[in-house]
C-alpha atoms as a PDB file:
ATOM      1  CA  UNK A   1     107.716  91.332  94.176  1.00  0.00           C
ATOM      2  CA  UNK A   2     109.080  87.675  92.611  1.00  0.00           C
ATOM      3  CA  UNK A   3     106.838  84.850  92.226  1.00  0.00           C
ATOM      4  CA  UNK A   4     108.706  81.677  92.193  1.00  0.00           C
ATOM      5  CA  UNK A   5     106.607  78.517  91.168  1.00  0.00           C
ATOM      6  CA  UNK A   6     108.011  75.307  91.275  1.00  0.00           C
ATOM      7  CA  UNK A   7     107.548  73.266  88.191  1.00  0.00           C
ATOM      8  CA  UNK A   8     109.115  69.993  89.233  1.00  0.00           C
ATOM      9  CA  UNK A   9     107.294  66.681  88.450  1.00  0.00           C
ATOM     10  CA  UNK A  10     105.987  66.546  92.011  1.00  0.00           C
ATOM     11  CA  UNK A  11     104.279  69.809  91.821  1.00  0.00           C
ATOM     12  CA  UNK A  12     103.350  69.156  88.460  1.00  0.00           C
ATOM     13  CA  UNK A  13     101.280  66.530  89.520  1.00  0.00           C
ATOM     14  CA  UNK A  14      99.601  68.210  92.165  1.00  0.00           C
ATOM     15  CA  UNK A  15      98.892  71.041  89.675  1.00  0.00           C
ATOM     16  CA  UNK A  16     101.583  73.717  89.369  1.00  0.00           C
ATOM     17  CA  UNK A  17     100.980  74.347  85.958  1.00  0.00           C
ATOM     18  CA  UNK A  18      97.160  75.362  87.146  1.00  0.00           C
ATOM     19  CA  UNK A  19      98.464  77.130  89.839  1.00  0.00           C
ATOM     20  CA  UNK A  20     100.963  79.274  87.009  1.00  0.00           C
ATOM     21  CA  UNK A  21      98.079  80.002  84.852  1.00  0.00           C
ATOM     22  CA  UNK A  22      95.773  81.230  87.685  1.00  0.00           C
ATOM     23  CA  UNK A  23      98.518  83.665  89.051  1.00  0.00           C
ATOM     24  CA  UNK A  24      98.647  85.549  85.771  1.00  0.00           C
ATOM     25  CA  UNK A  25      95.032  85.469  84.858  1.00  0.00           C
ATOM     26  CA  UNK A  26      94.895  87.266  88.256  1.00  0.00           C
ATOM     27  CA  UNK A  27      98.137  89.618  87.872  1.00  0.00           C
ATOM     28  CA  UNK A  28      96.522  90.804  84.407  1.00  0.00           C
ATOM     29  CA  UNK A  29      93.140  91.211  86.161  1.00  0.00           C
ATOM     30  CA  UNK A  30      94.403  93.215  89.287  1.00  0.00           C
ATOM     31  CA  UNK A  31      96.495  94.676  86.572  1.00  0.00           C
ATOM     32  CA  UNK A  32      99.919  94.339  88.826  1.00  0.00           C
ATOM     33  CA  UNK A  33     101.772  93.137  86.286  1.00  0.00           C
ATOM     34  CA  UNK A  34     104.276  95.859  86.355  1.00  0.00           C
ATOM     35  CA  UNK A  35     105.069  95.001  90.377  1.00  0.00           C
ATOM     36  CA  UNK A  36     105.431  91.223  90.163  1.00  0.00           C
ATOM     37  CA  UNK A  37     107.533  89.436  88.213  1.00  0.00           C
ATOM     38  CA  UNK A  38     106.775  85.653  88.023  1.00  0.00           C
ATOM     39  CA  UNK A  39     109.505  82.869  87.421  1.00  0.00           C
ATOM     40  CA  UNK A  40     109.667  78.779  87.374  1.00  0.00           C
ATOM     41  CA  UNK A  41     112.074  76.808  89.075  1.00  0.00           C
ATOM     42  CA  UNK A  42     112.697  73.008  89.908  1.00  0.00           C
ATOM     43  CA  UNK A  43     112.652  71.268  92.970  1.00  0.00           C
ATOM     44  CA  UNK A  44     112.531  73.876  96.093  1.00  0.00           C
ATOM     45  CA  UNK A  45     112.595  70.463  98.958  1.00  0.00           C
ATOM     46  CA  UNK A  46     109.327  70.683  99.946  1.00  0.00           C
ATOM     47  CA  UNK A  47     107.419  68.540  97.373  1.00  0.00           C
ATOM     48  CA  UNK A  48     105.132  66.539 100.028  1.00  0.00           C
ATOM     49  CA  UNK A  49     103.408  70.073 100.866  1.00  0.00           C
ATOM     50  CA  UNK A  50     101.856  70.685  97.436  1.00  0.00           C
ATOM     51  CA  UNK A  51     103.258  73.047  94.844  1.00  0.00           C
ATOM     52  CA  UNK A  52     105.978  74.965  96.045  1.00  0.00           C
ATOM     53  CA  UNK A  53     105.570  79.046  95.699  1.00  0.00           C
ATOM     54  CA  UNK A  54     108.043  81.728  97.153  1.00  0.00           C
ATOM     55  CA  UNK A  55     107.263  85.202  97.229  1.00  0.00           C
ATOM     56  CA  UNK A  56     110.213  86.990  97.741  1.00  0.00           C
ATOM     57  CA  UNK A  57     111.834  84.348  99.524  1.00  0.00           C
ATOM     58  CA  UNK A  58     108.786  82.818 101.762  1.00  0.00           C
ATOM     59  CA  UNK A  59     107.658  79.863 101.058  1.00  0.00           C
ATOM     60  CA  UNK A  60     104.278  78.784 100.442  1.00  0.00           C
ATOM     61  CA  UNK A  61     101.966  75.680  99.719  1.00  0.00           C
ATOM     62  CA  UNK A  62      99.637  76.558  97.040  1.00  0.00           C
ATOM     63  CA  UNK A  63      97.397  74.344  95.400  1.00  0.00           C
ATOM     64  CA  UNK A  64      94.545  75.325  92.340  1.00  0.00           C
ATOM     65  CA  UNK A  65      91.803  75.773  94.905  1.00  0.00           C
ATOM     66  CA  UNK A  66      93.813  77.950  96.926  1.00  0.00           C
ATOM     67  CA  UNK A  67      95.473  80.062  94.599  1.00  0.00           C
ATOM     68  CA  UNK A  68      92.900  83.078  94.568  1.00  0.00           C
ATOM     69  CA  UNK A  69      93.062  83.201  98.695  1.00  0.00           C
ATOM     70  CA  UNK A  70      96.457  82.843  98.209  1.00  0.00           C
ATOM     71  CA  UNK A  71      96.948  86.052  95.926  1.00  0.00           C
ATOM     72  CA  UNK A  72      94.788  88.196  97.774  1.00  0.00           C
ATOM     73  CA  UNK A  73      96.466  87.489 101.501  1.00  0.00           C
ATOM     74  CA  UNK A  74     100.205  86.815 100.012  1.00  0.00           C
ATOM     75  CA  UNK A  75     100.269  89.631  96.697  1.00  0.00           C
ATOM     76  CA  UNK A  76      98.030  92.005  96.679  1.00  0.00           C
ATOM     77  CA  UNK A  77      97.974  92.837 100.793  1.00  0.00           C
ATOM     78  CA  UNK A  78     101.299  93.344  99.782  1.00  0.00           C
ATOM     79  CA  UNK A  79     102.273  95.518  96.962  1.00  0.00           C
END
């Protein structure tokens, strides 16, 4: 599975590097590290949603209070 954050200046703002830090405090505590990789990237076009994730391919808005519903429903339901 591929994690693709956005780390553009919009998503930046509205706290992608938050968002990056949560996802692997909670890859290394589900210890999944060795099923999902995780990447940056700039601008994915969808910057008035809130950060910008894709996992493999599907995107998703994320923000810092959403990330740990987000990893549950969206990673670990599926690997």
């Amino acid at each position: 599975m591929k994690i693709t954050v956005c780390i553009g200046s919009s998503c930046h703002i509205k706290g992608s590097r938050q968002v990056v830090e949560q996802l692997q405090k909670l890859i290394a505590q589900h210890n999944v590290g060795d099923k999902v990789e995780m990447a940056g990237t700039f601008c994915l076009g969808k910057c008035q949603q809130g950060v910008c994730v894709n996992v493999d391919d599907e995107f998703h808005s994320v923000s810092p209070d959403t990330v740990d519903a987000f990893f549950q429903e969206q990673v670990l339901a599926k690997i």
